[in-house]
Protein backbone atom coordinates (compact mmCIF):
# COMPACT_ATOMS: atom_id res chain seq x y z
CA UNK A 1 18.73 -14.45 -12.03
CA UNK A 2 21.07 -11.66 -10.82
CA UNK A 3 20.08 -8.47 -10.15
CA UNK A 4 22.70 -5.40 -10.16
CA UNK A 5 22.29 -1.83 -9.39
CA UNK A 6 24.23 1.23 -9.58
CA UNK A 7 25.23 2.69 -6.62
CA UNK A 8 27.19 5.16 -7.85
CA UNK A 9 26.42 9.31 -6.84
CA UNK A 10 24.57 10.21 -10.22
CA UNK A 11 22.40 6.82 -9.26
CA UNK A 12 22.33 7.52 -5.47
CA UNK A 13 21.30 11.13 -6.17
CA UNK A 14 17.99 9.26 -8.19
CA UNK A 15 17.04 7.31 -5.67
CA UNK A 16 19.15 3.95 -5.73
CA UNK A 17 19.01 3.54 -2.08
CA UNK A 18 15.05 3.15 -2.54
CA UNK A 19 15.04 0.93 -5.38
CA UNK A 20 17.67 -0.99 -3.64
CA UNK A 21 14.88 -1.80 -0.40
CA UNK A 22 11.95 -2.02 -2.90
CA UNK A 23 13.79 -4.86 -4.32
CA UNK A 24 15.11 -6.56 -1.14
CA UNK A 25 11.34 -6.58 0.07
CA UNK A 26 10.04 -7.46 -3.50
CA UNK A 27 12.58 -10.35 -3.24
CA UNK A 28 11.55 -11.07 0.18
CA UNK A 29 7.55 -10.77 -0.48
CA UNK A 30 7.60 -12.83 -3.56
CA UNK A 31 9.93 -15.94 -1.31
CA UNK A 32 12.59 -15.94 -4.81
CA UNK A 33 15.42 -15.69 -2.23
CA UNK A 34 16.81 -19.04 -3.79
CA UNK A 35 15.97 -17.65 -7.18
CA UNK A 36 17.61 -13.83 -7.67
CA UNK A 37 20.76 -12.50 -6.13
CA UNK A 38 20.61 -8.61 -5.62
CA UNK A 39 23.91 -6.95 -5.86
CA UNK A 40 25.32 -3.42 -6.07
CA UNK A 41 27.84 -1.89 -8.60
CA UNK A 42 29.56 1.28 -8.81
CA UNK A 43 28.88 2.67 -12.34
CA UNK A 44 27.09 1.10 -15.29
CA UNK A 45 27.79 4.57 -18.20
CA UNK A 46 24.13 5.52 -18.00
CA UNK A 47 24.64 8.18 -15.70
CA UNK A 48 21.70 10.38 -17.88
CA UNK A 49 18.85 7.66 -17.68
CA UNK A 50 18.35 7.43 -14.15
CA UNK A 51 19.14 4.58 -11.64
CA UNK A 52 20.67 1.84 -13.62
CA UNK A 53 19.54 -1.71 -13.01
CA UNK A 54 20.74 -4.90 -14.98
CA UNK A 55 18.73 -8.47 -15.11
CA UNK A 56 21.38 -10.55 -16.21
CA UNK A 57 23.17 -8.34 -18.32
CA UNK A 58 20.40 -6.50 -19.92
CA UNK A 59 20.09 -2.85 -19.04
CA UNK A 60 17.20 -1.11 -17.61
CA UNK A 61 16.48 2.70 -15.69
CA UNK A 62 14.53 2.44 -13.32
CA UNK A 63 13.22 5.08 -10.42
CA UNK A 64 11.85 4.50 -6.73
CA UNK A 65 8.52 5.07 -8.46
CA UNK A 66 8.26 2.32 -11.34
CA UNK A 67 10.22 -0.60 -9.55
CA UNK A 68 7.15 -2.26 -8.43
CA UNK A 69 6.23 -2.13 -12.02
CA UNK A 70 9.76 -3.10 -13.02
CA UNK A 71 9.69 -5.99 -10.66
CA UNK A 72 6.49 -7.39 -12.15
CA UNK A 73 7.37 -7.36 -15.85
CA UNK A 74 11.22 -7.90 -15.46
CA UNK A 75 11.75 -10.34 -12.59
CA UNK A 76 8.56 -12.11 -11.78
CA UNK A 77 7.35 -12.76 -15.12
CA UNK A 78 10.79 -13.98 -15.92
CA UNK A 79 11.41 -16.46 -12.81
């Protein structure tokens, strides 16, 4: 499973850089190291819906305060 989110300033300005770590420990907590890759991209044309975050190709927004929830229902229940 790959993992990509925008890094871009309308992204970084949302909070990237925190749902960036939440994943990296998420990752890290849950041991799927061997299982999802978590990159970064520059921009992904959502710029309006908030930190944009792909699981292999499909398009989510998500915000430093529903990635745990995103996580669950995206990654985990997916790996």
């Amino acid at each position: 499973m790959r993992i990509t989110v925008c890094i871009g300033s309308s992204c970084h300005v949302k909070g990237s850089r925190q749902v960036v770590r939440a994943l990296q420990q998420l990752i890290a907590e849950n041991n799927l190291q061997d299982k999802v890759s978590l990159g970064g991209t520059f921009c992904l044309s959502n710029c309006q819906k908030g930190v944009c975050v792909t699981v292999d190709d499909e398009f989510f927004s998500v915000t430093p305060e529903n990635v745990i929830e995103f996580f669950r229902e995206n990654v985990l229940e997916k790996v």
